[in-house]
Protein backbone atom coordinates (compact mmCIF):
# COMPACT_ATOMS: atom_id res chain seq x y z
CA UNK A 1 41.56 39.17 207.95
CA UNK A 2 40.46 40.51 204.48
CA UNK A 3 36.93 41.58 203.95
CA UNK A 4 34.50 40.16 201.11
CA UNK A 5 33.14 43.05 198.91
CA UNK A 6 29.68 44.29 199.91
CA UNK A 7 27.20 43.10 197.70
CA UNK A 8 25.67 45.37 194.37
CA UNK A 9 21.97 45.56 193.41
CA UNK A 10 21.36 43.81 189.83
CA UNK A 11 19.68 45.08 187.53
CA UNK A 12 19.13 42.54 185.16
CA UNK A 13 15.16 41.80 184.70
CA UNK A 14 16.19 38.29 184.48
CA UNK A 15 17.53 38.32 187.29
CA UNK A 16 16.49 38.12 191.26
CA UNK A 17 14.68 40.90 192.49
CA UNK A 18 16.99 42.55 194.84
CA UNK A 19 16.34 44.62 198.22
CA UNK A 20 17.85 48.31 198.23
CA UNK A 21 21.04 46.86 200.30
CA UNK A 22 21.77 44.92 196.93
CA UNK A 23 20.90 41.09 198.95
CA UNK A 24 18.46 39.01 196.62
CA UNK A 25 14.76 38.47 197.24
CA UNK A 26 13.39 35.25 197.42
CA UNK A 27 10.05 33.75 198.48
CA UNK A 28 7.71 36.34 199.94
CA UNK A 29 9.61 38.91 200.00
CA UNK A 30 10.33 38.53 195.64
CA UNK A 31 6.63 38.73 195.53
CA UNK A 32 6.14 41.85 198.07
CA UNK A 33 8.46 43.26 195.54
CA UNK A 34 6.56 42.78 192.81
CA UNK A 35 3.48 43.49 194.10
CA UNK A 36 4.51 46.80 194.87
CA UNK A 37 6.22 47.87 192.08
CA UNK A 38 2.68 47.09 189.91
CA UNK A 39 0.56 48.67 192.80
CA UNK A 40 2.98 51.97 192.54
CA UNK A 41 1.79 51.68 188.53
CA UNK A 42 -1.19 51.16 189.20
CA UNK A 43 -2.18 54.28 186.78
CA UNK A 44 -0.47 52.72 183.62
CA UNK A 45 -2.35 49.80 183.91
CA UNK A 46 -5.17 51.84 183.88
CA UNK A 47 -3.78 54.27 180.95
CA UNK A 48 -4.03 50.84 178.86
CA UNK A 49 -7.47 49.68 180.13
CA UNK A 50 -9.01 52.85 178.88
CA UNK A 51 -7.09 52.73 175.68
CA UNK A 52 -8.04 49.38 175.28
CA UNK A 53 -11.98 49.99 176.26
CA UNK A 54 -11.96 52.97 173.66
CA UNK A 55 -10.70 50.65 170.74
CA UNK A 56 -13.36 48.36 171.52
CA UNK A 57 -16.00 51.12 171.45
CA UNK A 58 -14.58 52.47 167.96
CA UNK A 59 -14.92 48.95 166.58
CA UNK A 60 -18.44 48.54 167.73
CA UNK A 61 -19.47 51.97 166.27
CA UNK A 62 -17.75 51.46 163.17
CA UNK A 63 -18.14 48.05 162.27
CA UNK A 64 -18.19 48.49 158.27
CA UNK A 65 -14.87 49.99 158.36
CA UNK A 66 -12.42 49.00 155.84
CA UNK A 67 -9.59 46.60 156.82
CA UNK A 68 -6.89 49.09 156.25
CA UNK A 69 -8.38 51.18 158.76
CA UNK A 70 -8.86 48.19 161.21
CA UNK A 71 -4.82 47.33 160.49
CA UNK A 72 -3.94 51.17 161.38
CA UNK A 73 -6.06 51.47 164.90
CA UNK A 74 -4.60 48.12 165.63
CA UNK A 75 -1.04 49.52 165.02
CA UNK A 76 -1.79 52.84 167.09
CA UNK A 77 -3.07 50.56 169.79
CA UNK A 78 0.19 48.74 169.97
CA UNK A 79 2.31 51.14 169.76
CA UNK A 80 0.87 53.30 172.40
CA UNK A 81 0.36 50.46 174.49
CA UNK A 82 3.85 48.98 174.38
CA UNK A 83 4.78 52.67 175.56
CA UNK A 84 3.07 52.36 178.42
CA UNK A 85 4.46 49.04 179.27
CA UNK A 86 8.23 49.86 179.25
CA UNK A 87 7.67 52.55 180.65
CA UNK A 88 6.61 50.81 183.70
CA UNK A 89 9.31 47.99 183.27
CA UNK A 90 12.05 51.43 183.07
CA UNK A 91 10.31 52.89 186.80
CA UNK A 92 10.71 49.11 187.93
CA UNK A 93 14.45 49.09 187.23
CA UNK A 94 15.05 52.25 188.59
CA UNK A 95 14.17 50.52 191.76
CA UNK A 96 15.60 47.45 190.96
CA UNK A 97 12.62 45.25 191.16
CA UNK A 98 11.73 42.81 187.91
CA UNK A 99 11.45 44.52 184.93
CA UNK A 100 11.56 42.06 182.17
CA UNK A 101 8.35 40.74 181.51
CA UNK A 102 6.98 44.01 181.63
CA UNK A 103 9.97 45.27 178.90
CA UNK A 104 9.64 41.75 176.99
CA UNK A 105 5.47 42.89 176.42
CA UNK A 106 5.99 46.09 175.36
CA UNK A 107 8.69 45.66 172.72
CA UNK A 108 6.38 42.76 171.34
CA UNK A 109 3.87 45.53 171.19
CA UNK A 110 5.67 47.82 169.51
CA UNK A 111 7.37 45.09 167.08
CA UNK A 112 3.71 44.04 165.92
CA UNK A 113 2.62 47.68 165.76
CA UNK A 114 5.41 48.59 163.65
CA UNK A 115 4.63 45.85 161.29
CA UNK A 116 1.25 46.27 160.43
CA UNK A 117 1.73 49.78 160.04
CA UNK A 118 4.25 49.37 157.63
CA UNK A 119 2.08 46.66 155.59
CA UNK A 120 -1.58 47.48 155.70
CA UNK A 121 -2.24 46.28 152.49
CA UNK A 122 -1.17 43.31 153.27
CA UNK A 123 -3.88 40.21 152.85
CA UNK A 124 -6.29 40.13 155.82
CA UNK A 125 -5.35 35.98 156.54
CA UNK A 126 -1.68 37.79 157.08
CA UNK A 127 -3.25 40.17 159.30
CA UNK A 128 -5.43 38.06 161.49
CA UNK A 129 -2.38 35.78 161.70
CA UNK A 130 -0.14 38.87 163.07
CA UNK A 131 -2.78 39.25 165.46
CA UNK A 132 -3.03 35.94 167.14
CA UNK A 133 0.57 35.28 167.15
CA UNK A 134 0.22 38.81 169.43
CA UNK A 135 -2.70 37.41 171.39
CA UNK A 136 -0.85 34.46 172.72
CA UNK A 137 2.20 35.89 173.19
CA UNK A 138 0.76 38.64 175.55
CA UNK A 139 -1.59 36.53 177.41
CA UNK A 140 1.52 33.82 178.33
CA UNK A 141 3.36 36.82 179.48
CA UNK A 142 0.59 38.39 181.40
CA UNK A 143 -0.04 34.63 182.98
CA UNK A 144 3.34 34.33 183.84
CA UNK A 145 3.66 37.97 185.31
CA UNK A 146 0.38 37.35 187.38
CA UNK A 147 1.92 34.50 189.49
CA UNK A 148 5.17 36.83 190.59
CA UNK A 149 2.15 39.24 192.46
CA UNK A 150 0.25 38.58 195.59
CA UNK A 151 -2.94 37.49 195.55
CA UNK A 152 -4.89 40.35 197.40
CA UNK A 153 -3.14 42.52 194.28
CA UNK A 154 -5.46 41.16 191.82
CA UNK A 155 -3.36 38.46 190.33
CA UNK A 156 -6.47 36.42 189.15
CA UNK A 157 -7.54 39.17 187.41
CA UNK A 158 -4.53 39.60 185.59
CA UNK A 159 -4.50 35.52 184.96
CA UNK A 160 -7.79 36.43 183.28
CA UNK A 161 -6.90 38.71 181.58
CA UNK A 162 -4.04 36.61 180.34
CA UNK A 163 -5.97 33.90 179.48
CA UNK A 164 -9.12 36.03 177.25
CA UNK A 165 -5.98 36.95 175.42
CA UNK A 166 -5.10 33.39 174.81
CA UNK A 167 -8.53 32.22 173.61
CA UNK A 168 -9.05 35.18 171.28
CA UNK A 169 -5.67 34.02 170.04
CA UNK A 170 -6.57 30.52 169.50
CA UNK A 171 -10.45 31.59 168.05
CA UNK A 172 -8.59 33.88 164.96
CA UNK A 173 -6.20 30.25 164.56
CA UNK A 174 -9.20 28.42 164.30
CA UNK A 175 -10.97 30.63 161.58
CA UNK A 176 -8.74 32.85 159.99
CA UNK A 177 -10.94 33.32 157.17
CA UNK A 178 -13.48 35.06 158.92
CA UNK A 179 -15.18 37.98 156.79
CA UNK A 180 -13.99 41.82 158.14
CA UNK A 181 -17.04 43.02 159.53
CA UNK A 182 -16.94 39.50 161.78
CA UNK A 183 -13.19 40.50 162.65
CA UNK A 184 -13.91 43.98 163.32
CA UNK A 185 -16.90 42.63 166.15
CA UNK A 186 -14.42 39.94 167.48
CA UNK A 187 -11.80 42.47 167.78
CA UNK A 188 -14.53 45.05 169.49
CA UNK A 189 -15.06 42.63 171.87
CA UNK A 190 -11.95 41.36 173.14
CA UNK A 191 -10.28 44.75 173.61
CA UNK A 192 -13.12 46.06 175.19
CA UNK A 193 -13.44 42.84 178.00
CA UNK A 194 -9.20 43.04 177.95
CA UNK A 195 -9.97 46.86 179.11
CA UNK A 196 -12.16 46.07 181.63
CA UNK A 197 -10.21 43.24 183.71
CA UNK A 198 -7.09 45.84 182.95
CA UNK A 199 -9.28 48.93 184.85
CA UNK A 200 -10.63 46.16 187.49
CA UNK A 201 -6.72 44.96 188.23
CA UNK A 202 -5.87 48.91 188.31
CA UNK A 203 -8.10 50.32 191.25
CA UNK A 204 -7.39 46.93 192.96
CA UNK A 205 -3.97 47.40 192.79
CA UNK A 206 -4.27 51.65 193.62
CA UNK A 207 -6.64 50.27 197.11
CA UNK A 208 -3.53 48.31 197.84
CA UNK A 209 -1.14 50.77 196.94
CA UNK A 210 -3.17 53.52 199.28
CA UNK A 211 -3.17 50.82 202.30
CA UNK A 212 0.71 50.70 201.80
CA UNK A 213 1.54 54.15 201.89
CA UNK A 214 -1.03 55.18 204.59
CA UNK A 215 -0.20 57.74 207.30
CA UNK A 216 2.42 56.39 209.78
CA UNK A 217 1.68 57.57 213.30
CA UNK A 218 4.09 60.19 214.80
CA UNK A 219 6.69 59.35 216.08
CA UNK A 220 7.56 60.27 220.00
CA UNK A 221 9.58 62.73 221.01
C-alpha cells in the first residue's frame, strides 16, 4: 500500500489561504485567516492613517503651494505608503495567509510614486490624471480586500474607505481642469477622511486582535 505525499503550504497570494498543516482554507475559516493576519497589522494600517491624516493637514495649511511641490508630497506619500503595504503582504506570507492584494496595492503605490517623482514638471491635467487612475485602482483593491475579512474586523470601514477612494477618483475624471489651489483642497480633503476611516479600521482591528490573544486560563496540573 503506497502512501500519498503529505500536503505543502502554498504560498502563492493567489492562491488559497492555507492552515499551518499545509490543507487549504475555505469558507469561514479563509476569512478567520484573513481577519487575523490584518488584526496582527493592525499598527501598519495605522502607520498609513497618520501618514495619510498629516498630508491632508499640510495641504490645508499650505494651500497656495506650487504644483511641483503638490507632485513631490504626493510621491513621498506613495512611496512610503506602498512600504508599508508590502510590508504587511511579506508578514502575511511568512504565515502563509493571502498576501496579494496587499502586495498588488503597494507596488501600485510605489509605481505611481516613482512616476511623478521622476516627472514633476509634467502638465498638471497629466498629473491629476496619474492621480485618479491611483484613486480607483486602490479603492477596487481595498473593496475587494474588505470582503475576504469578518465583519466585526471593520470590513465596512475598509469598504468605505475603498469607495471615498473611488469617488475622489471619478470627481478629478470629471474635472480635470480644476485650478491648483482647488486640487490642493480636494486633495487635503480626501487624504485626510482616507486617514481617518484607515485609524478607525486600525483600533477596531487592534480590540479584535487583543480579544484573540487574551490570557488563556492555566492549565491543570
Amino acid at each position: 500500500m503506497t502512501s500519498s505525499p503529505s500536503p505543502t503550504p502554498h504560498s502563492s497570494g493567489s492562491g488559497p489561504t492555507n492552515s499551518p498543516t499545509g490543507i487549504p482554507l475555505v469558507g469561514v475559516a479563509r476569512l478567520d485567516a484573513m481577519s487575523a493576519a490584518l488584526a496582527r497589522n493592525w499598527w501598519l494600517v495605522a502607520l498609513r492613517g497618520v501618514i495619510a491624516i498629516l498630508f491632508g493637514v499640510i495641504a490645508f495649511v499650505a494651500p497656495g503651494a506650487f504644483v511641483l511641490s503638490l507632485v513631490l508630497f504626493f510621491a513621498a506619500y506613495m512611496l512610503v505608503d506602498g512600504v508599508f503595504a508590502i510590508v504587511g503582504a511579506v508578514r502575511a506570507a511568512q504565515r502563509h495567509e493571502r498576501w496579494g492584494f496587499l502586495l498588488l496595492e503597494g507596488l501600485v503605490d510605489i509605481i505611481v510614486g516613482v512616476a511623478a517623482a521622476l516627472v514633476p514638471a509634467a502638465a498638471v491635467w497629466a498629473f491629476v490624471m496619474l492621480l485618479a487612475a491611483w484613486a480607483l485602482v486602490t479603492g477596487g483593491l481595498m473593496i475587494a480586500a474588505a470582503f475576504r475579512l469578518h465583519v466585526h474586523y471593520g470590513r465596512w470601514w475598509l469598504v468605505l474607505g475603498g469607495v471615498v477612494s473611488i469617488l475622489f477618483g471619478l470627481a478629478l475624471l470629471i474635472n480635470p481642469g480644476m485650478s491648483a489651489l482647488v486640487l490642493t483642497w480636494w486633495i487635503g480633503s480626501y487624504t485626510f477622511a482616507f486617514g481617518v476611516l484607515l485609524l478607525i479600521l486600525a483600533f477596531q482591528l487592534r480590540s479584535r486582535h487583543g480579544a484573540a490573544s487574551g490570557p488563556t486560563p492555566p492549565l491543570g496540573r
